[in-house]
PDB file of N, CA and C in Angstrom:
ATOM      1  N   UNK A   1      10.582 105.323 -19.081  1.00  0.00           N
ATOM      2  CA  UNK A   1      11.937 105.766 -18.815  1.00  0.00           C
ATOM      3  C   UNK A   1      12.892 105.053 -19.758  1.00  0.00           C
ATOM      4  N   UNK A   2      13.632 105.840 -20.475  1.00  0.00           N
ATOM      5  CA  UNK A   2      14.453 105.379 -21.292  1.00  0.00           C
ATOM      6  C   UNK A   2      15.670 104.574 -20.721  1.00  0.00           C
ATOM      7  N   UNK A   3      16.394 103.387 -21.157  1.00  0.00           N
ATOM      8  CA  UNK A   3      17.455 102.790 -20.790  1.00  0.00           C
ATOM      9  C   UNK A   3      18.884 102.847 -21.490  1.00  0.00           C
ATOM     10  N   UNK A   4      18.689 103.882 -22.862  1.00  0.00           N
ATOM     11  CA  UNK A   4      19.782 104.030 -23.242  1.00  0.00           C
ATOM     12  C   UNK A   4      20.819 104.515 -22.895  1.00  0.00           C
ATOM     13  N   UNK A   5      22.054 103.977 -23.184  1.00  0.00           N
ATOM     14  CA  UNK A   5      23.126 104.748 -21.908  1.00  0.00           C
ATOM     15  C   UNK A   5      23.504 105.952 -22.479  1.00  0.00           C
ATOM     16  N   UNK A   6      23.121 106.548 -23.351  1.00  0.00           N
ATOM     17  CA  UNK A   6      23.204 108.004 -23.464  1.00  0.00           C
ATOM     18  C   UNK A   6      22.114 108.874 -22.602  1.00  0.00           C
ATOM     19  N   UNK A   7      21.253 108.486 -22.480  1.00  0.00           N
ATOM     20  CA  UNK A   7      20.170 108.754 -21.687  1.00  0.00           C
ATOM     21  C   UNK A   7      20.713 108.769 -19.674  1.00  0.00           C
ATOM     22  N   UNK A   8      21.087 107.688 -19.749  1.00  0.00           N
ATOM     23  CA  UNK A   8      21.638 107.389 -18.272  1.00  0.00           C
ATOM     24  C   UNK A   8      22.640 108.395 -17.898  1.00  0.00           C
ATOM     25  N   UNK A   9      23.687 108.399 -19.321  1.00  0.00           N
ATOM     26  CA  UNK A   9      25.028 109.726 -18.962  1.00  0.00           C
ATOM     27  C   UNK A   9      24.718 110.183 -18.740  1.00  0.00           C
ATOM     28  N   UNK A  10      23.709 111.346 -19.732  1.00  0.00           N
ATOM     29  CA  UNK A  10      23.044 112.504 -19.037  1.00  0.00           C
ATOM     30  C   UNK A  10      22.616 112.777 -17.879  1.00  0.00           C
ATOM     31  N   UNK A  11      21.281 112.045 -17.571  1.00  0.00           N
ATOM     32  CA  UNK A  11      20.605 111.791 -16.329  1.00  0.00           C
ATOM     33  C   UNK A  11      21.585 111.804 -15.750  1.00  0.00           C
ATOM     34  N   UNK A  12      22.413 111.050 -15.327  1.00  0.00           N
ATOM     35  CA  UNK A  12      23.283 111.197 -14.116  1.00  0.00           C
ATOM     36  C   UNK A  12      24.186 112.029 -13.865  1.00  0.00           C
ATOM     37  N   UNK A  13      24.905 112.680 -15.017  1.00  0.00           N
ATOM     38  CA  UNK A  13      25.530 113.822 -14.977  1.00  0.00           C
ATOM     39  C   UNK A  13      24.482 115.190 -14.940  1.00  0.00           C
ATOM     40  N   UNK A  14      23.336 115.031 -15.138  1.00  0.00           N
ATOM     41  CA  UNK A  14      22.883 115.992 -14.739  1.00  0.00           C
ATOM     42  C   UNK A  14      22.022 116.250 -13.126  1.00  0.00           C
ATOM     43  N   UNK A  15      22.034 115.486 -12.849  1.00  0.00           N
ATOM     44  CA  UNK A  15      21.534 115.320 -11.121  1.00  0.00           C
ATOM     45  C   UNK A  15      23.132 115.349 -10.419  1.00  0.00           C
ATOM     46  N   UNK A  16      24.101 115.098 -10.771  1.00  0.00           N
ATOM     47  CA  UNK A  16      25.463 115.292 -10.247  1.00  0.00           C
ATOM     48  C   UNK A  16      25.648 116.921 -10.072  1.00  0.00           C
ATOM     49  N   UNK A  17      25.647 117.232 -11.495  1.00  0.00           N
ATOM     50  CA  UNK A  17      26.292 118.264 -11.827  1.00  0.00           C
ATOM     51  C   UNK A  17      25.200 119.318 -12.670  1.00  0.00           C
ATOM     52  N   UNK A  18      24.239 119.578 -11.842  1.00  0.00           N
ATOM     53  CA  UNK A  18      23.134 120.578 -12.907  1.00  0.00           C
ATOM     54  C   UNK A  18      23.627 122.049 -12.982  1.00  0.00           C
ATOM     55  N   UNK A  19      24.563 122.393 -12.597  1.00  0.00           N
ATOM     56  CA  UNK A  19      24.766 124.001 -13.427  1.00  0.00           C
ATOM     57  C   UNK A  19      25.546 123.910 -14.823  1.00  0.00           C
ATOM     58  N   UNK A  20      25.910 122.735 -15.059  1.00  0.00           N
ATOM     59  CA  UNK A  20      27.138 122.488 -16.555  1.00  0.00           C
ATOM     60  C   UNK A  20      26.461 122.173 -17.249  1.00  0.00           C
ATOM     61  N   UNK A  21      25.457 121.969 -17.900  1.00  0.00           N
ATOM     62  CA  UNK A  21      24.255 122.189 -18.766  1.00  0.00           C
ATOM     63  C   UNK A  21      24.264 120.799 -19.246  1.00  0.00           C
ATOM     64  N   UNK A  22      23.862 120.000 -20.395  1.00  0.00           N
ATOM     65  CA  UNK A  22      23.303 119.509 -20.984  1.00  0.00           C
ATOM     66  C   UNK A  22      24.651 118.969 -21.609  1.00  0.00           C
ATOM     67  N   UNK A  23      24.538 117.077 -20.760  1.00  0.00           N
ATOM     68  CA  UNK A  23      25.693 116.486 -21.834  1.00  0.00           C
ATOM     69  C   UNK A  23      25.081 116.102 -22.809  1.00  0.00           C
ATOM     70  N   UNK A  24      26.190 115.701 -23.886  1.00  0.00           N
ATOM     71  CA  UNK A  24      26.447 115.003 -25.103  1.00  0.00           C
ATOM     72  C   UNK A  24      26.973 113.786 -24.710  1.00  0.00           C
ATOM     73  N   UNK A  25      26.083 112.320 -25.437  1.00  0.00           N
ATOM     74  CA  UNK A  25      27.064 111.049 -25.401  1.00  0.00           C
ATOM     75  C   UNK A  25      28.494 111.699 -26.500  1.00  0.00           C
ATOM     76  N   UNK A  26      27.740 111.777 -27.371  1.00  0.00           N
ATOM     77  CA  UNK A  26      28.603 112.103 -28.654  1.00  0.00           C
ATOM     78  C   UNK A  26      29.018 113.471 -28.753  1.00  0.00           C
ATOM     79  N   UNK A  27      29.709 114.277 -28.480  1.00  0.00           N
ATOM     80  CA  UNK A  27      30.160 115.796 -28.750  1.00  0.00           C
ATOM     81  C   UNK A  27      30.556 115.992 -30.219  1.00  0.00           C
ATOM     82  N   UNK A  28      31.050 115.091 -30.565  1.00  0.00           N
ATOM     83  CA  UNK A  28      31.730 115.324 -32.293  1.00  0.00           C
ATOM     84  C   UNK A  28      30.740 115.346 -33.533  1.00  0.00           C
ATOM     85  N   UNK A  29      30.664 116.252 -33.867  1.00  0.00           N
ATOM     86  CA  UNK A  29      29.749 116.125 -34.872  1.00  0.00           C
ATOM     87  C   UNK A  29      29.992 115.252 -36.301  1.00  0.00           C
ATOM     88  N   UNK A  30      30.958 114.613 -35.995  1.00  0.00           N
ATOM     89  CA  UNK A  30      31.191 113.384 -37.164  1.00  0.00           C
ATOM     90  C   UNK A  30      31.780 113.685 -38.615  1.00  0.00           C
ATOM     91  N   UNK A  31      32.445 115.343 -38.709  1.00  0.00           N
ATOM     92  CA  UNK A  31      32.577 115.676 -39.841  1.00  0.00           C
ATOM     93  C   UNK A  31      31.623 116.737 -40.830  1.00  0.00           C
ATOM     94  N   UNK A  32      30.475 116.600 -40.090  1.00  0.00           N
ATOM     95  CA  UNK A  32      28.973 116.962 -40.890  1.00  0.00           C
ATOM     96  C   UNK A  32      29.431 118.871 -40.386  1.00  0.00           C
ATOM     97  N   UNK A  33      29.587 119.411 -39.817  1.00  0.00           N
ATOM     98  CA  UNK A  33      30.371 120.472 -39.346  1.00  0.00           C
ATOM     99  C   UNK A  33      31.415 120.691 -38.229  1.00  0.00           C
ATOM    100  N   UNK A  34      32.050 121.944 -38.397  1.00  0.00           N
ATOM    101  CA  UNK A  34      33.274 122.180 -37.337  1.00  0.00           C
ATOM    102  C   UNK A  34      32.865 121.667 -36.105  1.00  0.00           C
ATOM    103  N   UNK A  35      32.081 122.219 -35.486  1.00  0.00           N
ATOM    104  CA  UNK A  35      31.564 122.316 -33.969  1.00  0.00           C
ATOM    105  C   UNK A  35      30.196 122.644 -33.707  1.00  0.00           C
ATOM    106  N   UNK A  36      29.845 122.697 -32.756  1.00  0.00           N
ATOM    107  CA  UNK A  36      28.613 123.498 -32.171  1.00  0.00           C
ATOM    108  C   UNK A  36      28.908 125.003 -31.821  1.00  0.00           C
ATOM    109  N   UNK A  37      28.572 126.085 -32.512  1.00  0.00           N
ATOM    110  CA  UNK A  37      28.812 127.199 -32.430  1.00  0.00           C
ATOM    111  C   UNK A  37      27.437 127.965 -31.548  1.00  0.00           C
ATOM    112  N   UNK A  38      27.801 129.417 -31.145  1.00  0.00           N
ATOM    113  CA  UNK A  38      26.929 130.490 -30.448  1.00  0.00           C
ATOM    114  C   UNK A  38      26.418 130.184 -32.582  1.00  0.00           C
ATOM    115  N   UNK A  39      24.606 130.477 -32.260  1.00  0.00           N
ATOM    116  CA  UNK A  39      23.761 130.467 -32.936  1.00  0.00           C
ATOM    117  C   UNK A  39      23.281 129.394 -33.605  1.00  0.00           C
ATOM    118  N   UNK A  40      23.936 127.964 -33.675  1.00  0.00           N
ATOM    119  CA  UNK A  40      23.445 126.852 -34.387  1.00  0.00           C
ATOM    120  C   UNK A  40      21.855 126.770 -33.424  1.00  0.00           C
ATOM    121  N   UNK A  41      21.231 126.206 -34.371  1.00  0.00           N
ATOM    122  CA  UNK A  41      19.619 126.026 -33.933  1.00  0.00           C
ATOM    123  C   UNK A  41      19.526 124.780 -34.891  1.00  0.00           C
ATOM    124  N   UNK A  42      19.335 124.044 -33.760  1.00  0.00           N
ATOM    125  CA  UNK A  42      18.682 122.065 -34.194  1.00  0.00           C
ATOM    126  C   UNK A  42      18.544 121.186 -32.920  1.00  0.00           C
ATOM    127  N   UNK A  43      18.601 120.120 -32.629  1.00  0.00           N
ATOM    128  CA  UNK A  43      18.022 119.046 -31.688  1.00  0.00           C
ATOM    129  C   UNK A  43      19.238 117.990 -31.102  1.00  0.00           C
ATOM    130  N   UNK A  44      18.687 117.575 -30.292  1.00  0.00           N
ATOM    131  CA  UNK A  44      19.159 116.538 -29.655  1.00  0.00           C
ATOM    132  C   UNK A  44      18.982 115.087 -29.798  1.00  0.00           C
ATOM    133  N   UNK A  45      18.933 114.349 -30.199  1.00  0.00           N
ATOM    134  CA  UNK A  45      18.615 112.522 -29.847  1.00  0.00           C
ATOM    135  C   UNK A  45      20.009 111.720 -30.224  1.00  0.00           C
ATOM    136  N   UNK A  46      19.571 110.750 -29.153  1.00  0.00           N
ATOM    137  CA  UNK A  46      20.377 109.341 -29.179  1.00  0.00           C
ATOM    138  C   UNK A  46      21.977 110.337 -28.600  1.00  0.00           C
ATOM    139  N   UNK A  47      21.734 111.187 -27.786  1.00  0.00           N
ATOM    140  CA  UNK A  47      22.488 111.948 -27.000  1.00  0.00           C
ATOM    141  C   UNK A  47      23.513 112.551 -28.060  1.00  0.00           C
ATOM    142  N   UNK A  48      23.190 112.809 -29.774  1.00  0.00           N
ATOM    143  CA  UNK A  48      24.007 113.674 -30.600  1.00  0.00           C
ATOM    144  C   UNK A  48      23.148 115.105 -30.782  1.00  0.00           C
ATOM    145  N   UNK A  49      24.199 116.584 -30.915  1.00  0.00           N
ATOM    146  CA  UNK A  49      23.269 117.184 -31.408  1.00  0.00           C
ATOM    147  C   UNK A  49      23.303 117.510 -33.180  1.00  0.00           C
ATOM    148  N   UNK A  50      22.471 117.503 -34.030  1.00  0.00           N
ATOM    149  CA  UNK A  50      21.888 117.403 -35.079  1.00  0.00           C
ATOM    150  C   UNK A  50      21.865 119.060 -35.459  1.00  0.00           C
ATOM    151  N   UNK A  51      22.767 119.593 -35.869  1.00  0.00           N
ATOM    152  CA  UNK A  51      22.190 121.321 -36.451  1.00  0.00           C
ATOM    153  C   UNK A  51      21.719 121.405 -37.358  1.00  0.00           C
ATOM    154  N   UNK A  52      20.955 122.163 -37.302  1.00  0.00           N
ATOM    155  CA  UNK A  52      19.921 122.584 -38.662  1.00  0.00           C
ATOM    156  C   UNK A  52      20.586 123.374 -39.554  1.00  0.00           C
ATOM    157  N   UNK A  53      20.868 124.512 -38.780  1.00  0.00           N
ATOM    158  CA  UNK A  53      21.196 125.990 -39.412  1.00  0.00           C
ATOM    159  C   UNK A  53      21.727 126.576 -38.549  1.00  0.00           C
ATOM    160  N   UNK A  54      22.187 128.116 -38.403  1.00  0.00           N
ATOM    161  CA  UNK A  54      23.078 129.002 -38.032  1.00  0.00           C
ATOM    162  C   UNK A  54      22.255 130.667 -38.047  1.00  0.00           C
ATOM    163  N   UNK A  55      21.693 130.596 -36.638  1.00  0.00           N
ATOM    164  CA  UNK A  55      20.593 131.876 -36.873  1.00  0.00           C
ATOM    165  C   UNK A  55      21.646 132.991 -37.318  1.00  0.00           C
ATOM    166  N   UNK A  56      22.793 133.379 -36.643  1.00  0.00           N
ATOM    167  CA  UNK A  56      23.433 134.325 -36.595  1.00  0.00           C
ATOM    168  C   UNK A  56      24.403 134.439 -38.631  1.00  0.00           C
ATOM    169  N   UNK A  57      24.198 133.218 -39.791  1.00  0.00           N
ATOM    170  CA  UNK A  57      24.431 133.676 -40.565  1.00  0.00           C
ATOM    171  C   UNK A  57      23.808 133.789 -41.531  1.00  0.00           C
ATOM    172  N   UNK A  58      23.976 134.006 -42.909  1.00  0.00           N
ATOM    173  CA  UNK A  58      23.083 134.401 -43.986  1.00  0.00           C
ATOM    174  C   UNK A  58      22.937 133.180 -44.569  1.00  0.00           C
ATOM    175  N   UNK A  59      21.466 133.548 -44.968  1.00  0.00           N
ATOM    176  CA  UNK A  59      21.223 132.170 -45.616  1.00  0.00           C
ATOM    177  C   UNK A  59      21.933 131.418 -46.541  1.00  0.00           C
ATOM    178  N   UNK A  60      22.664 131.909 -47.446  1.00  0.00           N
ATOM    179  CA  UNK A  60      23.793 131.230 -48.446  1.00  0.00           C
ATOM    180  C   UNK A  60      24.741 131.060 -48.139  1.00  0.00           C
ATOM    181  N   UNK A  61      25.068 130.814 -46.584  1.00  0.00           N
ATOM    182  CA  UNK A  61      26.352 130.453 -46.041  1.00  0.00           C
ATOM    183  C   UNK A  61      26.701 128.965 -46.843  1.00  0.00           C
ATOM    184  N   UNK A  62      27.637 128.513 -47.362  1.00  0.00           N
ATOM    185  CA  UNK A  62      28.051 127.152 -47.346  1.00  0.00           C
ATOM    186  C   UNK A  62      27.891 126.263 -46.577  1.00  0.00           C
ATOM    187  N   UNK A  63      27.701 126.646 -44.871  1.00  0.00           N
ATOM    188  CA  UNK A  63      27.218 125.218 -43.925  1.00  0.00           C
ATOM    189  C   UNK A  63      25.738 125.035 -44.048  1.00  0.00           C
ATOM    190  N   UNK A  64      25.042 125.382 -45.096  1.00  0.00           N
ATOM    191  CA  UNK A  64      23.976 125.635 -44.553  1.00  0.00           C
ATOM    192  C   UNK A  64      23.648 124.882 -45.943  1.00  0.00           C
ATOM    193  N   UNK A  65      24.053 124.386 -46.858  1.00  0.00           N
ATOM    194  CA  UNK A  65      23.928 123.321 -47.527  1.00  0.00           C
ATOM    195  C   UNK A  65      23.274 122.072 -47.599  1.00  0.00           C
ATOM    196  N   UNK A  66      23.304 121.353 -46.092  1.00  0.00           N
ATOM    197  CA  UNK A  66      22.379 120.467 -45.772  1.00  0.00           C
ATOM    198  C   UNK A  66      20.932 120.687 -45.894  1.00  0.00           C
ATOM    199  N   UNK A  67      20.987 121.290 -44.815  1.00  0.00           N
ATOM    200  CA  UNK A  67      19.141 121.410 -44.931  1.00  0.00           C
ATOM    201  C   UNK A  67      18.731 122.891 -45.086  1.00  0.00           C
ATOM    202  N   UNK A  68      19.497 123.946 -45.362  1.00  0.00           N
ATOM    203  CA  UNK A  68      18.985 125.165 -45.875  1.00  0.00           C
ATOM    204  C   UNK A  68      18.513 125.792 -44.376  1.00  0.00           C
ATOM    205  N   UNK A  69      17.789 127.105 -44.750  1.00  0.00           N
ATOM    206  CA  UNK A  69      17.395 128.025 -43.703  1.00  0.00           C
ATOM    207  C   UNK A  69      16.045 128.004 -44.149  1.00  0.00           C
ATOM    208  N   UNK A  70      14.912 128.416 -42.658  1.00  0.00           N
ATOM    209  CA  UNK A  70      13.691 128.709 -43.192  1.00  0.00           C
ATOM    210  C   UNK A  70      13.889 129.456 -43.842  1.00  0.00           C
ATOM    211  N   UNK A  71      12.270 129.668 -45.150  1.00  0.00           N
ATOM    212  CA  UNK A  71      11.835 130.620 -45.786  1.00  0.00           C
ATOM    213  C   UNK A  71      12.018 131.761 -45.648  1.00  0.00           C
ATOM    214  N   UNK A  72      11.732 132.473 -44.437  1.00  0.00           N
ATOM    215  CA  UNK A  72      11.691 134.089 -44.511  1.00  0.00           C
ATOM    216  C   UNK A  72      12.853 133.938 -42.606  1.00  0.00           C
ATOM    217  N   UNK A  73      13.956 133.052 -43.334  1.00  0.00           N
ATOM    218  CA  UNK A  73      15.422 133.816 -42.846  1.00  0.00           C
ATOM    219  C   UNK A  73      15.976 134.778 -42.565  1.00  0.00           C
ATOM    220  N   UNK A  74      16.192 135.658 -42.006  1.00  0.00           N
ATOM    221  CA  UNK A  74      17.019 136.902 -41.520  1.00  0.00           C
ATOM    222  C   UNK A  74      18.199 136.809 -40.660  1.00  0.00           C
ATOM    223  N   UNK A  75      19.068 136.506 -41.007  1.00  0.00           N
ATOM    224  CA  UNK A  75      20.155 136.768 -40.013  1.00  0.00           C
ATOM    225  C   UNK A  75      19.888 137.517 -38.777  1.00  0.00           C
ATOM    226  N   UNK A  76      19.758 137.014 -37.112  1.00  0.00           N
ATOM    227  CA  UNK A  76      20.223 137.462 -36.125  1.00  0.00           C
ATOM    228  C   UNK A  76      21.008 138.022 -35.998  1.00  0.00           C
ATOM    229  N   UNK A  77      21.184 139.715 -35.728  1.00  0.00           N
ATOM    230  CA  UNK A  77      22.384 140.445 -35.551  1.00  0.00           C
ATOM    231  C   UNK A  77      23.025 140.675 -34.111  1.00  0.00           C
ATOM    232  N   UNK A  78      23.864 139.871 -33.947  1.00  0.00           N
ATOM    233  CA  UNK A  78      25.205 139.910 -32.486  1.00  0.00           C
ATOM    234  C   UNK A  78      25.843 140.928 -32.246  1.00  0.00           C
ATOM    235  N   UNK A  79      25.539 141.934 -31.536  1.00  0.00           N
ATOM    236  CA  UNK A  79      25.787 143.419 -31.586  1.00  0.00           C
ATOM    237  C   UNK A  79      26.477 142.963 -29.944  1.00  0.00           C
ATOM    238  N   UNK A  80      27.062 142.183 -29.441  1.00  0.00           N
ATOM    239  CA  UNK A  80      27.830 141.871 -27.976  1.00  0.00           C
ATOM    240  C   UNK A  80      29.658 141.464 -28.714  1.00  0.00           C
ATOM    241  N   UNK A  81      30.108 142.225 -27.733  1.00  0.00           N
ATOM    242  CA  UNK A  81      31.509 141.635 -28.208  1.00  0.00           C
ATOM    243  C   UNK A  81      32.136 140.561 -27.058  1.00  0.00           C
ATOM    244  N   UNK A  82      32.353 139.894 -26.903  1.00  0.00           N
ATOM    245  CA  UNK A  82      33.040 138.785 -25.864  1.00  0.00           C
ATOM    246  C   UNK A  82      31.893 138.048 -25.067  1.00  0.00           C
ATOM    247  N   UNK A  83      31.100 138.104 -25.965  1.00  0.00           N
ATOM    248  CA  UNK A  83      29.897 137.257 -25.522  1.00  0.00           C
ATOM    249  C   UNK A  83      29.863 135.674 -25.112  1.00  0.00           C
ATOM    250  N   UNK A  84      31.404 135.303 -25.085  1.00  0.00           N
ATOM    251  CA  UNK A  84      31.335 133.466 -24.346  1.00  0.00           C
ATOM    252  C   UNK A  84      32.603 134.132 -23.381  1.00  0.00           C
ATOM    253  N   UNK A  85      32.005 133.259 -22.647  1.00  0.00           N
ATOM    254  CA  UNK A  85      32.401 133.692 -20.860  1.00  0.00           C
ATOM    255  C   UNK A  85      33.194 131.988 -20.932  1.00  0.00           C
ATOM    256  N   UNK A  86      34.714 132.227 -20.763  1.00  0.00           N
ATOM    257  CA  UNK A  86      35.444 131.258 -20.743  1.00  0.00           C
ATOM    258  C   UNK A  86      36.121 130.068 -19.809  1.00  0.00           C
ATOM    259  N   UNK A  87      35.776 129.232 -18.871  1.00  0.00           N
ATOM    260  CA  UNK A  87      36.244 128.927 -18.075  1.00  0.00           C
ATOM    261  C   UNK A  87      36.576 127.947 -17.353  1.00  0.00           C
ATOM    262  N   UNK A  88      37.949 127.802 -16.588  1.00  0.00           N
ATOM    263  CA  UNK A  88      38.338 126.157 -16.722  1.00  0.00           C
ATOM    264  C   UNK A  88      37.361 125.541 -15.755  1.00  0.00           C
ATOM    265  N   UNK A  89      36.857 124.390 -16.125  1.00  0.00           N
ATOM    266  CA  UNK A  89      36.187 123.265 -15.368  1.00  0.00           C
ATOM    267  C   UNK A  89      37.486 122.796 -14.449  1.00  0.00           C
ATOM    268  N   UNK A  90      37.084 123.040 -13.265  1.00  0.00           N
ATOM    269  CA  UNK A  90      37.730 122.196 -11.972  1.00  0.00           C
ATOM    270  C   UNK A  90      37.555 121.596 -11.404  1.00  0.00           C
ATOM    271  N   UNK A  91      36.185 121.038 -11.370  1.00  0.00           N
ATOM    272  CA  UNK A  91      35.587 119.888 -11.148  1.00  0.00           C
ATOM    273  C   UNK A  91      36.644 118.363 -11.261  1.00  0.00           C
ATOM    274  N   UNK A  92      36.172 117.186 -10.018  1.00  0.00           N
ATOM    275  CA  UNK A  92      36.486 116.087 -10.082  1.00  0.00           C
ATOM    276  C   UNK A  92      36.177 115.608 -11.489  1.00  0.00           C
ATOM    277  N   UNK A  93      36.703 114.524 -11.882  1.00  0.00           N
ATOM    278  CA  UNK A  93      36.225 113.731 -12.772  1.00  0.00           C
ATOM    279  C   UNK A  93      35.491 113.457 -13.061  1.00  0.00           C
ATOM    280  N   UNK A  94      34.291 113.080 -14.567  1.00  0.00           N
ATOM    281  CA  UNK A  94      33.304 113.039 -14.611  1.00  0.00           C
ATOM    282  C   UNK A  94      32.787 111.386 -14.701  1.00  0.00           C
ATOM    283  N   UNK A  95      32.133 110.594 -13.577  1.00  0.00           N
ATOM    284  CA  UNK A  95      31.850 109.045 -14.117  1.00  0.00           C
ATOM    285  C   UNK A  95      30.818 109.030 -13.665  1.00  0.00           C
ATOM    286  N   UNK A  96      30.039 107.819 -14.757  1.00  0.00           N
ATOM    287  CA  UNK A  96      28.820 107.525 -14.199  1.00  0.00           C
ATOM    288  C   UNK A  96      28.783 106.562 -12.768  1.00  0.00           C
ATOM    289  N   UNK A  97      27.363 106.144 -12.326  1.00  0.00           N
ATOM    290  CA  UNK A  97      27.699 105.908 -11.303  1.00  0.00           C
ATOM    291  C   UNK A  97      27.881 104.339 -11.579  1.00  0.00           C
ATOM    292  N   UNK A  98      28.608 103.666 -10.522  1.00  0.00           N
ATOM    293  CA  UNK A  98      29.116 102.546 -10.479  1.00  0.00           C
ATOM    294  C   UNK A  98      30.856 102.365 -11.352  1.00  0.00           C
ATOM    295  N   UNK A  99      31.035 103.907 -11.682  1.00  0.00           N
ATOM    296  CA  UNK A  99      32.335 103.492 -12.817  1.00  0.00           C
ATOM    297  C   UNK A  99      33.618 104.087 -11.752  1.00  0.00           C
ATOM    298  N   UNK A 100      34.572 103.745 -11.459  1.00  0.00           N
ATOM    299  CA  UNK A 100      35.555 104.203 -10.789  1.00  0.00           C
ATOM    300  C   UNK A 100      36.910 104.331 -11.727  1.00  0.00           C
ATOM    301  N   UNK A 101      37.784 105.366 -11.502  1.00  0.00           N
ATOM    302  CA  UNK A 101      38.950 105.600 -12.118  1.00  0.00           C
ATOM    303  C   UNK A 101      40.259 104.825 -11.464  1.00  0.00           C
ATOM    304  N   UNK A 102      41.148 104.157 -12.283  1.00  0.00           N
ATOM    305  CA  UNK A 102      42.141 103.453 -11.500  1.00  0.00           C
ATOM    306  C   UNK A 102      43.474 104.179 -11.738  1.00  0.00           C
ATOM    307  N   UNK A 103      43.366 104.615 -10.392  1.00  0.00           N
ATOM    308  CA  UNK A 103      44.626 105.715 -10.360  1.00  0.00           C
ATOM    309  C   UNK A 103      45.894 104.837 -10.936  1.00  0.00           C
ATOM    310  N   UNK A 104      46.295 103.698 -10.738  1.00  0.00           N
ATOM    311  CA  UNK A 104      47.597 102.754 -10.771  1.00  0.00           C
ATOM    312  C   UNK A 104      47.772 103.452 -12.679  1.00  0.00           C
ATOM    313  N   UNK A 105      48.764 104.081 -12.925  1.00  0.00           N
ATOM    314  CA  UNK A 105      48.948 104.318 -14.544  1.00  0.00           C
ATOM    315  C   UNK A 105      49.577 103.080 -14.832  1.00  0.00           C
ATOM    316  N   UNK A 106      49.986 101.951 -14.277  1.00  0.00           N
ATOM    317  CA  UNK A 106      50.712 100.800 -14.839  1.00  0.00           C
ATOM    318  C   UNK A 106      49.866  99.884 -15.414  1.00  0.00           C
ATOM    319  N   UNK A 107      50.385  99.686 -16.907  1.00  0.00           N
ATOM    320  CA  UNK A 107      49.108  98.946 -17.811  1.00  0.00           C
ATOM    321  C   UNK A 107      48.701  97.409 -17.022  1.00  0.00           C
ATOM    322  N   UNK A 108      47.938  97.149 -17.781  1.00  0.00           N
ATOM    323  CA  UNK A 108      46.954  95.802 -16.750  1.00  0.00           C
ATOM    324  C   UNK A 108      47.889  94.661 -17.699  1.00  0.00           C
ATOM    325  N   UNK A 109      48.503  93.320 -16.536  1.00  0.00           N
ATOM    326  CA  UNK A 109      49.338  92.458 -16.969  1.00  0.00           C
ATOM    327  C   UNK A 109      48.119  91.241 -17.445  1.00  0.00           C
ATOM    328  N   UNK A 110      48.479  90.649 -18.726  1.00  0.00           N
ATOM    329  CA  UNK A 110      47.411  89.112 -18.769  1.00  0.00           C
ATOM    330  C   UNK A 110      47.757  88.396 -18.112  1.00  0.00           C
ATOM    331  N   UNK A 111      46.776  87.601 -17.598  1.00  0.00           N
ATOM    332  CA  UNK A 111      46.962  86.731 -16.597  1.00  0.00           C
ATOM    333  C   UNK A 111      46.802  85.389 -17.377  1.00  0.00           C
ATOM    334  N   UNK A 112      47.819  84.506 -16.524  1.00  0.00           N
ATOM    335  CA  UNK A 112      48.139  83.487 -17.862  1.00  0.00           C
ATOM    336  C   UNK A 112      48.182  82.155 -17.087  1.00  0.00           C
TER     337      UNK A 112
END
């Protein structure tokens, strides 16, 4: 059993909360691309995800610069129009366990 606390976030946000799929420690992809888009295909570790490629574009896309597309590539054709289903999370707050939120917004005084 792993002890990394990206490992733990998950785990615990996912026994909390298993219909909201699959956290990220890290959501930001660091610059390396925009976002995580409908069609990126790559992996997960150390709770970042890592994209490979972009089934849904052509192989000489410009993001695709890094590590290229397999060999015999074909663009996936998306023949759905409004295919991401949009919607606000209303859910409590998300903490791991043992972490509590301190409602008081008044900053913390040093104690002297």
């Amino acid at each position: 059993m792993s002890h990394l606390p990206c490992d733990t976030f998950r785990e615990m946000l996912a026994i909390r909360y298993p219909n909201c799929g699959h956290a990220l420690w890290e959501p930001s992809p660091g610059g390396l691309y925009r976002s995580v888009e409908v069609g990126d295909v790559g992996f997960i570790r150390d709770g970042c995800f890592h994209r490979l490629f972009n089934a849904l574009l052509p192989g000489d896309h410009p993001s695709h610069q890094n590590f290229h597309v397999p060999e015999s590539h074909v663009p996936m054709p998306l023949n759905a129009t409004n295919h991401i289903h949009k919607v606000m999370d209303r859910t409590d707050d998300f903490c791991s366990r043992h972490v509590s939120l301190d409602s008081d917004p008044r900053p913390l005084q040093a104690q002297g």
